[in-house]
C-alpha atoms as a PDB file:
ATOM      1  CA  UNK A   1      13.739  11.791  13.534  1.00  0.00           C
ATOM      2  CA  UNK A   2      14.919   9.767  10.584  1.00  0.00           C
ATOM      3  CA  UNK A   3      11.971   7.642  10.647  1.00  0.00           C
ATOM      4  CA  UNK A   4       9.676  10.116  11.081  1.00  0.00           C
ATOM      5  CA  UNK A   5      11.437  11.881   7.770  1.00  0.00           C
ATOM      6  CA  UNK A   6      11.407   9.203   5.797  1.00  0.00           C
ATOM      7  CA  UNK A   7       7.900   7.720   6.674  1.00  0.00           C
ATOM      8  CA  UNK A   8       6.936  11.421   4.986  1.00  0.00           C
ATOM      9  CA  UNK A   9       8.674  10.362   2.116  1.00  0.00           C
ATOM     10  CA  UNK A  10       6.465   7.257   1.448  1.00  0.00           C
ATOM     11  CA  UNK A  11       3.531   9.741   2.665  1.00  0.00           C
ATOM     12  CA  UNK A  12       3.894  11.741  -0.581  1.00  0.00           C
ATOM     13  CA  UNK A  13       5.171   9.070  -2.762  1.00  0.00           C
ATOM     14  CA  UNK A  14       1.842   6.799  -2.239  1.00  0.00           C
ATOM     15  CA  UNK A  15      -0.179   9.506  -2.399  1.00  0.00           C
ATOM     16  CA  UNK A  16       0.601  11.221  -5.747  1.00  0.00           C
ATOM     17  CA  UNK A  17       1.858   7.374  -7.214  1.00  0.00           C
ATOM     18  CA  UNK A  18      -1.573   5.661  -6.783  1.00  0.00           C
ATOM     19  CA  UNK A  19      -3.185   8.872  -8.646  1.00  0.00           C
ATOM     20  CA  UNK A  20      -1.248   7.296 -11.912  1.00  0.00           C
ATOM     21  CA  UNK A  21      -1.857   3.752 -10.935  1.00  0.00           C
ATOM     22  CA  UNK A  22      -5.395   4.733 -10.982  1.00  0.00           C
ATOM     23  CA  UNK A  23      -5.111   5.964 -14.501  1.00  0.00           C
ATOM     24  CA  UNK A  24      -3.304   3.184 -15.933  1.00  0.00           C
ATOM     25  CA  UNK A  25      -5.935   0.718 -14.128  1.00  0.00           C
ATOM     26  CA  UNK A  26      -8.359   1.976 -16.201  1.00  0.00           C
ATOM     27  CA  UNK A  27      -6.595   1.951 -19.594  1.00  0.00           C
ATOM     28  CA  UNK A  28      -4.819  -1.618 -19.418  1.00  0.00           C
ATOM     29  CA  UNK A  29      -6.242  -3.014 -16.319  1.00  0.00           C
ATOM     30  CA  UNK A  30      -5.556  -3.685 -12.906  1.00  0.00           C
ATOM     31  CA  UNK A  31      -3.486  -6.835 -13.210  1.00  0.00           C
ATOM     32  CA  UNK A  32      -1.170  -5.740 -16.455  1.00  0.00           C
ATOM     33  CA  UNK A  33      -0.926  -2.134 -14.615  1.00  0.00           C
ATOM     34  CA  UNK A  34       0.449  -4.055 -11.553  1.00  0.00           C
ATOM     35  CA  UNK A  35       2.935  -6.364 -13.668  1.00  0.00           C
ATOM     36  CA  UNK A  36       4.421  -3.768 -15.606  1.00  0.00           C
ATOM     37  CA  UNK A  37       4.451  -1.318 -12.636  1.00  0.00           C
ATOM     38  CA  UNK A  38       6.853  -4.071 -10.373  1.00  0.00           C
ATOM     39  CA  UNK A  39       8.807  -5.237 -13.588  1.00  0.00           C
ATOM     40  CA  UNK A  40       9.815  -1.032 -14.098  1.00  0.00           C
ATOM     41  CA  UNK A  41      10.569  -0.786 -10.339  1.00  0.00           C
ATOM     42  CA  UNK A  42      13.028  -4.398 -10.984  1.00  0.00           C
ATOM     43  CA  UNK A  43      14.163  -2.806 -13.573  1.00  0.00           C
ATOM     44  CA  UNK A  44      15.474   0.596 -12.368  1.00  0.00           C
ATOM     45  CA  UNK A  45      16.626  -0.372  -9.338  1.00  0.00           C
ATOM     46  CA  UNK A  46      18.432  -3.678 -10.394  1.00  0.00           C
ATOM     47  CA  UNK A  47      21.049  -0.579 -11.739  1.00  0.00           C
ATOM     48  CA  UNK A  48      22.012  -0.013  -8.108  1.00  0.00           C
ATOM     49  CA  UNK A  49      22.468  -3.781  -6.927  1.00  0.00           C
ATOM     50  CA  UNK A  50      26.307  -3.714  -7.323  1.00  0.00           C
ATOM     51  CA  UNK A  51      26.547  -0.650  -4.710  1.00  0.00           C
ATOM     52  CA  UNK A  52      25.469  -3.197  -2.049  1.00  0.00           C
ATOM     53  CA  UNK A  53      26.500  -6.593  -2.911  1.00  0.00           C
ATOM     54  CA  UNK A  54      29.336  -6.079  -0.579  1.00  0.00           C
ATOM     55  CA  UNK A  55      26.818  -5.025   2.929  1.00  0.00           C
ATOM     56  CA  UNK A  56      24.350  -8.066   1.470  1.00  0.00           C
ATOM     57  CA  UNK A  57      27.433 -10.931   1.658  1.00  0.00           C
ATOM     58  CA  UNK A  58      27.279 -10.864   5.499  1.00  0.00           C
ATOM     59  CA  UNK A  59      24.112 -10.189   6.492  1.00  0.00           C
ATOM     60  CA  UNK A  60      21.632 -12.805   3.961  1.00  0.00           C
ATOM     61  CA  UNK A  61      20.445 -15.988   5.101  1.00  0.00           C
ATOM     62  CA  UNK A  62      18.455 -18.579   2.732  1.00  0.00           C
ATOM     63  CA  UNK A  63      15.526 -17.962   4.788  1.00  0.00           C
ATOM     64  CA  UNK A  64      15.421 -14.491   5.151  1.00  0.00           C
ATOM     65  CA  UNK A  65      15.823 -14.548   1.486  1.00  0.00           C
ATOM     66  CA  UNK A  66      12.389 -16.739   0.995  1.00  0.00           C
ATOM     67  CA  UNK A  67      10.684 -14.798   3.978  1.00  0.00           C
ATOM     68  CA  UNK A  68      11.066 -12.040   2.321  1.00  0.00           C
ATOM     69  CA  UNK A  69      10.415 -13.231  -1.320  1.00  0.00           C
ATOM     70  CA  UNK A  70       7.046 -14.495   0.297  1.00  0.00           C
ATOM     71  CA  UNK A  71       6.436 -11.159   2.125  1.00  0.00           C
ATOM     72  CA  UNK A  72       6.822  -9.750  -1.513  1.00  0.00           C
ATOM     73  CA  UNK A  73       3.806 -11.477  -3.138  1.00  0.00           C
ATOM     74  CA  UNK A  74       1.471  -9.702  -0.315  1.00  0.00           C
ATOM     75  CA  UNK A  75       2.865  -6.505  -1.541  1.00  0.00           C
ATOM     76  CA  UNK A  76       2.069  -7.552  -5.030  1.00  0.00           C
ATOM     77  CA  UNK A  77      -0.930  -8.510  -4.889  1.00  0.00           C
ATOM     78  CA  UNK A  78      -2.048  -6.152  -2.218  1.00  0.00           C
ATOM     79  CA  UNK A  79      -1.427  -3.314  -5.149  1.00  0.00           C
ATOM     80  CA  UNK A  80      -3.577  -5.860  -7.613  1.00  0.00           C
ATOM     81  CA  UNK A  81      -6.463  -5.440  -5.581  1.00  0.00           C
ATOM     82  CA  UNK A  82      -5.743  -2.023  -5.005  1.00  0.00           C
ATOM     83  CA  UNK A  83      -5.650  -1.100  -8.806  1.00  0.00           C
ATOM     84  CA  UNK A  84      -8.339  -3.470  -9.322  1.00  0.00           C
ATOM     85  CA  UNK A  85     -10.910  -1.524  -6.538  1.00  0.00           C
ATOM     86  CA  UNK A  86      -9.682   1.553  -8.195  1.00  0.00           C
ATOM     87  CA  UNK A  87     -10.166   1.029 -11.627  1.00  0.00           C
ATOM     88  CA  UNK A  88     -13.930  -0.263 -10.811  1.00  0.00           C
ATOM     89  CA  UNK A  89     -15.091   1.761  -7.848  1.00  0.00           C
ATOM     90  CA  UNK A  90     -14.517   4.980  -6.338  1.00  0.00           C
ATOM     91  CA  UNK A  91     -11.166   6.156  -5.902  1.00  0.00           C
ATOM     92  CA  UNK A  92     -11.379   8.262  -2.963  1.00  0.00           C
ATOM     93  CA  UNK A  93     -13.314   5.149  -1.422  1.00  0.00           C
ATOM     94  CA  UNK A  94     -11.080   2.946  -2.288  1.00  0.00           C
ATOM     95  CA  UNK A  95      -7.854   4.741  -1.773  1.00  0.00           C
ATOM     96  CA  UNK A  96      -9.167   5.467   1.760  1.00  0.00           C
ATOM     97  CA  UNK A  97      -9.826   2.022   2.537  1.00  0.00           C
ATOM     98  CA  UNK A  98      -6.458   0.761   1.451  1.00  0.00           C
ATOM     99  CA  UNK A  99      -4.686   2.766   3.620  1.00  0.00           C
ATOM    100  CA  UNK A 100      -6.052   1.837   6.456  1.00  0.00           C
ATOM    101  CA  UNK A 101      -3.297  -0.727   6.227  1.00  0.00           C
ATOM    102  CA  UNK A 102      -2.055   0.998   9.314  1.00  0.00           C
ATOM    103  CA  UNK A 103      -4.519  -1.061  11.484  1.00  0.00           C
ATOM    104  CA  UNK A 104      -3.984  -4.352  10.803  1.00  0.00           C
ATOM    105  CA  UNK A 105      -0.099  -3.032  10.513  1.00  0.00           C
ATOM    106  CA  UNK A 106      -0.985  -1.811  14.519  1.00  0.00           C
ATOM    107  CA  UNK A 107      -2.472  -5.121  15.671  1.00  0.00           C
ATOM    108  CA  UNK A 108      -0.347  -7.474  14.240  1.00  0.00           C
ATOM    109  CA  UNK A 109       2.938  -5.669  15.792  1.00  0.00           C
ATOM    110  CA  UNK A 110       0.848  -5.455  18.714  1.00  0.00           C
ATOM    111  CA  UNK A 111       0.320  -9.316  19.127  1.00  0.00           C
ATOM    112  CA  UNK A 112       3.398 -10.545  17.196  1.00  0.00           C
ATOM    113  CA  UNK A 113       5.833  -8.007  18.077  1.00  0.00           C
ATOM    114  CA  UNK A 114       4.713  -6.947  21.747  1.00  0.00           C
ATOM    115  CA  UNK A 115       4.634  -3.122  21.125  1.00  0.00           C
ATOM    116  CA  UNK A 116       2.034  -2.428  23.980  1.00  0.00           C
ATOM    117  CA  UNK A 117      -0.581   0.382  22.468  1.00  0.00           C
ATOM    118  CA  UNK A 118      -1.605   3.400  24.543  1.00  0.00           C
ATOM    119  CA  UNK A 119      -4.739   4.298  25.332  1.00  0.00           C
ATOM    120  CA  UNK A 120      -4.837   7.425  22.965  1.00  0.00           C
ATOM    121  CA  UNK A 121      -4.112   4.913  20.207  1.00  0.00           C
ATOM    122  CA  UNK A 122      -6.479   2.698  20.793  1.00  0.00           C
ATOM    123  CA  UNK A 123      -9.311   5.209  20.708  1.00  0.00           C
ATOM    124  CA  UNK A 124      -7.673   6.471  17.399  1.00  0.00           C
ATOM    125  CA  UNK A 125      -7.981   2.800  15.823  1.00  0.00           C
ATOM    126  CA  UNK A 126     -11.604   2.962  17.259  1.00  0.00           C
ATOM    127  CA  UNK A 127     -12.528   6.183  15.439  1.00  0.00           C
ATOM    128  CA  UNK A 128     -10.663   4.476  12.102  1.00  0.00           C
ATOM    129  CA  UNK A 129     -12.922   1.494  12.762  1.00  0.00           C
ATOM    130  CA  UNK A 130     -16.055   3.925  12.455  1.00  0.00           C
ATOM    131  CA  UNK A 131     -14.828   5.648   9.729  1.00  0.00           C
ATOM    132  CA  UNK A 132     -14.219   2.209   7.699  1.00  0.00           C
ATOM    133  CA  UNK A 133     -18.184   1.320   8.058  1.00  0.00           C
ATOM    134  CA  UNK A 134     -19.261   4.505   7.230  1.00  0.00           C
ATOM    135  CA  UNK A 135     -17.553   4.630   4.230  1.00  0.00           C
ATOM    136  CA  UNK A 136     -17.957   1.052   3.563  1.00  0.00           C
ATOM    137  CA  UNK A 137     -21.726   0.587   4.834  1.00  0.00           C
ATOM    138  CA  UNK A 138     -25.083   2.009   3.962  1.00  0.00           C
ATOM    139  CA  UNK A 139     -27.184   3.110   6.627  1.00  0.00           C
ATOM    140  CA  UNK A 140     -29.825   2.981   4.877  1.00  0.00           C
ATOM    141  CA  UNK A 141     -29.552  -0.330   3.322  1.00  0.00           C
ATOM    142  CA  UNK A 142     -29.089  -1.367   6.340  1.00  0.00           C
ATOM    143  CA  UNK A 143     -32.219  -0.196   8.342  1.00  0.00           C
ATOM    144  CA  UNK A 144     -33.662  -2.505   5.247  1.00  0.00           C
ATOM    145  CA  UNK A 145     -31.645  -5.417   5.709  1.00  0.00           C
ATOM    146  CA  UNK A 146     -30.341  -5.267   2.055  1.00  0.00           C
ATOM    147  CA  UNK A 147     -26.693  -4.827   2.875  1.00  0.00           C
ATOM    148  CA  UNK A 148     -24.193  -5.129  -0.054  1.00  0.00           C
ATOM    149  CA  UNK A 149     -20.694  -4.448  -0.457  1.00  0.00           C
ATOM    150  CA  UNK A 150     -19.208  -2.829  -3.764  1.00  0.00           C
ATOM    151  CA  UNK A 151     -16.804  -4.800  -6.337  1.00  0.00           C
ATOM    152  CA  UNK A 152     -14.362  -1.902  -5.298  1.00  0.00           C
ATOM    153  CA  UNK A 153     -14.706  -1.628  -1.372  1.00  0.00           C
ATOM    154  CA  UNK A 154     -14.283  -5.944  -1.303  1.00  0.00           C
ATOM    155  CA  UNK A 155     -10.854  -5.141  -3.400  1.00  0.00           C
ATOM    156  CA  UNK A 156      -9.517  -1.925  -1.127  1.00  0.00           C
ATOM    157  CA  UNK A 157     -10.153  -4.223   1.617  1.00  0.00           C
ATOM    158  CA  UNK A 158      -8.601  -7.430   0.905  1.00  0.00           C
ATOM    159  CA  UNK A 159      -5.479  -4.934  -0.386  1.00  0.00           C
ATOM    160  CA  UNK A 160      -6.119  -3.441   3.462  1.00  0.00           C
ATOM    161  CA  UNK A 161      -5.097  -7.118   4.683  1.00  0.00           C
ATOM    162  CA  UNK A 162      -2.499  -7.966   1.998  1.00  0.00           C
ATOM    163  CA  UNK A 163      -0.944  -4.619   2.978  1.00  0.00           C
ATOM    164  CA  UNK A 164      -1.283  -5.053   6.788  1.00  0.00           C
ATOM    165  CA  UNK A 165       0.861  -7.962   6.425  1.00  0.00           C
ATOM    166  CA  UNK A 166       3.391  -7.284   4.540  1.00  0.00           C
ATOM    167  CA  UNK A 167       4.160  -3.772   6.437  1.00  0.00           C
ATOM    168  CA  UNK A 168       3.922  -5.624   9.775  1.00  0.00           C
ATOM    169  CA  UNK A 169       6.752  -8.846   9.102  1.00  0.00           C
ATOM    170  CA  UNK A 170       8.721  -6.603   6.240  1.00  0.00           C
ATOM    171  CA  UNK A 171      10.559  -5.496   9.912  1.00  0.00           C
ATOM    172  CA  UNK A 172      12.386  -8.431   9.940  1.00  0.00           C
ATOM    173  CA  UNK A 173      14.675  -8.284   6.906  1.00  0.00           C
ATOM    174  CA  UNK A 174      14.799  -4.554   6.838  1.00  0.00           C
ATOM    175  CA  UNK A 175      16.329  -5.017  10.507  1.00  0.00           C
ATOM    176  CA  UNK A 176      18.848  -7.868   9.154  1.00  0.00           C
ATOM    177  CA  UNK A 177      19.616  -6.865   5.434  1.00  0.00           C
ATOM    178  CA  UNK A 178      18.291  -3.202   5.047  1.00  0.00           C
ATOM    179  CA  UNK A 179      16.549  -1.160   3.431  1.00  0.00           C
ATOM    180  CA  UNK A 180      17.736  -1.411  -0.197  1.00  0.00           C
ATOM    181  CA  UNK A 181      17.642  -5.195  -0.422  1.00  0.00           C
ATOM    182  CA  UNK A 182      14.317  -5.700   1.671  1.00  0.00           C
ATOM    183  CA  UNK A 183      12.651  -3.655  -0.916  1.00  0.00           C
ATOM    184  CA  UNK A 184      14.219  -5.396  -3.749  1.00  0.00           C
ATOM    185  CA  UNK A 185      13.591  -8.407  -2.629  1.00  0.00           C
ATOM    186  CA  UNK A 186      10.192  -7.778  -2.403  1.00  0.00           C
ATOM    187  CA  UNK A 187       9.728  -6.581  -5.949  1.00  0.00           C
ATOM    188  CA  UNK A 188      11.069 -10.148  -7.620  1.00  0.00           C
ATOM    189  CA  UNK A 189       7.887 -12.265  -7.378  1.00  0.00           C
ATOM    190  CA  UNK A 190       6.778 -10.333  -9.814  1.00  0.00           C
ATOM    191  CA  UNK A 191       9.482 -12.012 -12.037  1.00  0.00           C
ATOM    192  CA  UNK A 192       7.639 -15.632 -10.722  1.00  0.00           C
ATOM    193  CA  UNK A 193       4.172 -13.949 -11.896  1.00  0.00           C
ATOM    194  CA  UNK A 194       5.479 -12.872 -15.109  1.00  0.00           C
ATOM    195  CA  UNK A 195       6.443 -15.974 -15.768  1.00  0.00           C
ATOM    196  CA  UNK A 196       3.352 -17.840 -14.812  1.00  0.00           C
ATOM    197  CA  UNK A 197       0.895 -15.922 -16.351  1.00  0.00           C
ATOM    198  CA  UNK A 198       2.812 -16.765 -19.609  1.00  0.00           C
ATOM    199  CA  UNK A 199       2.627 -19.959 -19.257  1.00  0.00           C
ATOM    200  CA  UNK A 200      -0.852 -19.967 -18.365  1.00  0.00           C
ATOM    201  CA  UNK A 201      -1.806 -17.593 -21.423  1.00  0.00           C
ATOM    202  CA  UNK A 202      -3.002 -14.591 -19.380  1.00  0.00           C
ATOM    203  CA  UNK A 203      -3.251 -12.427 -21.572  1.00  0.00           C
ATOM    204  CA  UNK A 204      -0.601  -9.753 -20.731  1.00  0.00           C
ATOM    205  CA  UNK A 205      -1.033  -6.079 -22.448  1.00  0.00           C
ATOM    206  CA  UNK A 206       2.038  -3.823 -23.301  1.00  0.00           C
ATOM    207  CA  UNK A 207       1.737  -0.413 -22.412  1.00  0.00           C
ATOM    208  CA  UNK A 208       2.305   2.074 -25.765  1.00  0.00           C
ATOM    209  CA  UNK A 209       5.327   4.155 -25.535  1.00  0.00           C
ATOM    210  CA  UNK A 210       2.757   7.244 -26.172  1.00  0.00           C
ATOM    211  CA  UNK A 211      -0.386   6.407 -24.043  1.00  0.00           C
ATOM    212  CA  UNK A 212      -0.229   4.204 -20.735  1.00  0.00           C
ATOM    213  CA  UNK A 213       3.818   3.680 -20.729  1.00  0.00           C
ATOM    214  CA  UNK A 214       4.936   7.100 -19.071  1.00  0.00           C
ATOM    215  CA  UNK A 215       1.722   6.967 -16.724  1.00  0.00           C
ATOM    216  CA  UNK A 216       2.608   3.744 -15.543  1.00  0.00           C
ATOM    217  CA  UNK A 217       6.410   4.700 -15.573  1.00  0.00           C
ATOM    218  CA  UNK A 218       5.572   7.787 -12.956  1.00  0.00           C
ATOM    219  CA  UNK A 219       3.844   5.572 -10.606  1.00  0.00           C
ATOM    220  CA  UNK A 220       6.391   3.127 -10.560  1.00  0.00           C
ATOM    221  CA  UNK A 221       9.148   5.603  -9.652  1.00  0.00           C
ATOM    222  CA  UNK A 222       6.820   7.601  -7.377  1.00  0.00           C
ATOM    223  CA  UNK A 223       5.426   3.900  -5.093  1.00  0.00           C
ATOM    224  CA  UNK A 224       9.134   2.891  -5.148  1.00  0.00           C
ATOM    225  CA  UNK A 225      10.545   6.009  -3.454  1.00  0.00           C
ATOM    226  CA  UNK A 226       7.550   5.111  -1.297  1.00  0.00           C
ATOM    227  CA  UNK A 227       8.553   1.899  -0.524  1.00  0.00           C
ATOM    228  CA  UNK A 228      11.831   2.307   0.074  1.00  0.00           C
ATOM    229  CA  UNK A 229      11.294   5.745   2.523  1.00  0.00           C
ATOM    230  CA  UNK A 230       9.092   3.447   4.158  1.00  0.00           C
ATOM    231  CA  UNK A 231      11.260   0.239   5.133  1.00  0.00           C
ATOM    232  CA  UNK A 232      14.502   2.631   5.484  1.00  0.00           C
ATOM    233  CA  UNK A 233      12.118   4.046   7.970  1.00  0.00           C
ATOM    234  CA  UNK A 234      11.399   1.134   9.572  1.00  0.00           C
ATOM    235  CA  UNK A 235      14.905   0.435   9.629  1.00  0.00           C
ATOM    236  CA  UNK A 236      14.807   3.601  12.240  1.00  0.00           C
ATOM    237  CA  UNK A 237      12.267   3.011  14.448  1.00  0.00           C
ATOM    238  CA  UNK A 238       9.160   1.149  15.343  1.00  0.00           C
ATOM    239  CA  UNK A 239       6.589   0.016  12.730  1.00  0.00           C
ATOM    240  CA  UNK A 240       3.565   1.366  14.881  1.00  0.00           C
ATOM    241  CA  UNK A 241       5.325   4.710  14.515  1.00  0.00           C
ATOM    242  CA  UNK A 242       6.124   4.379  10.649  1.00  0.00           C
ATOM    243  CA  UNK A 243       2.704   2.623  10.234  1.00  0.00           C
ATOM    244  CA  UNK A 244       0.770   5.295  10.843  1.00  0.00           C
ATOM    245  CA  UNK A 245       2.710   8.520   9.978  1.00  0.00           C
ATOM    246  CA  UNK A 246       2.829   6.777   5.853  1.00  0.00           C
ATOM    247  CA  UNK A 247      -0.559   5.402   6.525  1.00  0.00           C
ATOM    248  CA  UNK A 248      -1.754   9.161   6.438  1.00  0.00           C
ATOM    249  CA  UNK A 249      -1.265   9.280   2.635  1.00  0.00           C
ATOM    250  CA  UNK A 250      -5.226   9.455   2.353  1.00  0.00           C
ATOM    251  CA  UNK A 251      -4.934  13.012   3.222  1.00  0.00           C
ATOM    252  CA  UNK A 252      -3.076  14.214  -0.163  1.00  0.00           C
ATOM    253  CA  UNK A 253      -4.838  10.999  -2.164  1.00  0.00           C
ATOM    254  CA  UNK A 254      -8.095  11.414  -1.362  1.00  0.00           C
ATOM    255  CA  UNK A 255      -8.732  15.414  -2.471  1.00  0.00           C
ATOM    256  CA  UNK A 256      -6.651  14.470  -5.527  1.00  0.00           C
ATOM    257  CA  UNK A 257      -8.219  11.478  -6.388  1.00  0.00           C
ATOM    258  CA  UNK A 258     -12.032  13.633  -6.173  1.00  0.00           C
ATOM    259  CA  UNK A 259     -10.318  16.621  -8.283  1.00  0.00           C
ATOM    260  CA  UNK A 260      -8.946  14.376 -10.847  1.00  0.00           C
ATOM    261  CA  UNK A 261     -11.670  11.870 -11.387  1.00  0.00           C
ATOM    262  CA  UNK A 262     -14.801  13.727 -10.368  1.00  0.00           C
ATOM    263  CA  UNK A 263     -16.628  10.914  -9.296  1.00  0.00           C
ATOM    264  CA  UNK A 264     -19.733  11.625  -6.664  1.00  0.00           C
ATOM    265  CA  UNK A 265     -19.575  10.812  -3.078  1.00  0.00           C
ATOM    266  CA  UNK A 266     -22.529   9.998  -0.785  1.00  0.00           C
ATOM    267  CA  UNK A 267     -22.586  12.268   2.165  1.00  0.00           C
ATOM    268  CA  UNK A 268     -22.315   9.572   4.654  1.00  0.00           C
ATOM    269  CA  UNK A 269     -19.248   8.061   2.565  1.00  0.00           C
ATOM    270  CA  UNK A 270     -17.559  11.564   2.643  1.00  0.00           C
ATOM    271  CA  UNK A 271     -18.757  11.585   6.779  1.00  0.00           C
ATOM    272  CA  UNK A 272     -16.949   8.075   6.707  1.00  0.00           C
ATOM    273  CA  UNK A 273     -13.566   9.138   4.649  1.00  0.00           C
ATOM    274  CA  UNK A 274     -13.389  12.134   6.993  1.00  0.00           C
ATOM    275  CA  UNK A 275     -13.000   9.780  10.442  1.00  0.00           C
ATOM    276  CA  UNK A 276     -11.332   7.275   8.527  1.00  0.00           C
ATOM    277  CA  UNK A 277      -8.673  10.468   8.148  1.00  0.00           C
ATOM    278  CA  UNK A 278      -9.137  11.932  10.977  1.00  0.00           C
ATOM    279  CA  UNK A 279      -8.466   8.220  12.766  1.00  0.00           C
ATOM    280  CA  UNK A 280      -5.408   8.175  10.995  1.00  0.00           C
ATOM    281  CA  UNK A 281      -4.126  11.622  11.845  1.00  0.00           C
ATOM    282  CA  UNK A 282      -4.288  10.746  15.395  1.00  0.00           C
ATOM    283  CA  UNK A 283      -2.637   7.683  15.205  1.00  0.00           C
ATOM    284  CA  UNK A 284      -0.043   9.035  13.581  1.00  0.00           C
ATOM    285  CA  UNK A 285       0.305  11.663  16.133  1.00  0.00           C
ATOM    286  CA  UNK A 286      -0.266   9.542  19.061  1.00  0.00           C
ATOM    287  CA  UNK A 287       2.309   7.277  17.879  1.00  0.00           C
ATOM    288  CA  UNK A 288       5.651   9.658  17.838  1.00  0.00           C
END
């Protein structure tokens, strides 16, 4: 039950956080939005590190510590392309795209973890599938063999994959270390970014106390409770359980992201975003 709870928690907290990520995307960009996001979420949460140095002491190894340093530059750059998608395509598109996370999440424990799917869930992944062309894919384009793929869907989809891998392996040092320091760990590449995009000259844009700083401040504190409800749930029970249940975000995101930005929707998108959720739903359900 505990996994279930907490797998709500990251429900809510992507689904309201990416609604500010979304604005900030669009005042500063999708990159400097995604530094400054991770370097808030370091930040506030470095304040709780002494509570568990004790619990880390006899449970770290050197390479759990890199495996999950490297598992932390999927996350990062899975909510790159995320921002990135959303600040130059549709949001309700895009955000439902990206959270079909949940089926690469599903496969990959599937083959790497040998959680054995039931045949309710894999019709459920089959109806996501359907949704994911429909929303992705014009009919009509292709009936005149002009098929093209939006700036925004490419993003949401490469997130999809960055995503699908970091919630599948994340498991392994939320098992060993839990959930405080799995999530922590996975915020400090950011740190390794930071510092190469300085070096590099990147040009990196400070948010303004007044306009994008309290935007992007919200969505940091809102996608950390997220994380953290999400790989304390995993901590709790199986990741093709958790997967899916925080996967359903798209259900709060999605009318949100259409009453906030007001951008149109192609019936046959809105046909596809529907059994993209509804795919979702029932893998969610079909999973507890």
């Amino acid at each position: 039950m505990e996994a279930i709870i907490f797998a709500l928690v990251a429900f809510v907290g992507w689904g309201t956080g990416d609604i500010f990520g979304t604005i900030a995307s669009r005042k500063i960009g999708a990159y400097n939005t995604t530094l400054w996001n991770f370097i808030f979420r370091i930040a506030l949460f470095t304040l709780f590190v002494p509570l568990g140095l004790n619990s880390l002491q006899n449970s770290i190894t050197p390479s759990l510590f890199i495996f999950n340093i490297f598992l932390g530059f999927f996350l990062f750059f899975g909510l790159v392309f995320l921002n990135q998608g959303l600040r130059v395509g549709n949001p309700s598109i895009v955000g439902a795209i990206g959270a079909s996370y949940i089926l690469p999440v599903v496969v990959f424990s599937t083959l790497f973890f040998g959680e054995k799917l039931a045949p309710t869930q894999i019709t459920s992944i089959a109806i996501l599938f359907i949704g994911l062309i429909l929303t992705t894919l014009d009919i009509k384009e292709i009936q005149k063999r002009k098929v093209t793929l939006q700036k925004g869907i490419i993003f949401a989809f490469i997130a999809m994959i960055c995503w699908g891998i970091f919630f599948t392996f994340i498991r392994i040092p939320a098992h060993q270390i839990g959930w405080f320091w799995t999530s922590y760990f996975a915020y400090l590449p950011v740190g390794i970014v930071f510092i190469a995009t300085s070096i590099y000259s990147k040009k990196i844009i400070v948010p303004k106390f007044k306009g994008t700083f309290p935007i992007i401040i919200i969505a940091a504190v809102l996608l950390s409770l997220a994380d953290f409800g999400y790989n304390f749930a995993l901590s709790k029970g199986m990741a093709s359980i958790v997967g899916p249940i925080s996967g359903s975000y798209p259900i709060l995101f999605v009318p949100l992201a259409y009453l906030v930005f007001k951008e149109p929707i192609k019936k046959q998108q809105i046909l596809g975003i529907v059994t993209t959720l509804i795919g979702i739903v029932l893998l969610s359900i079909f999973s507890i």
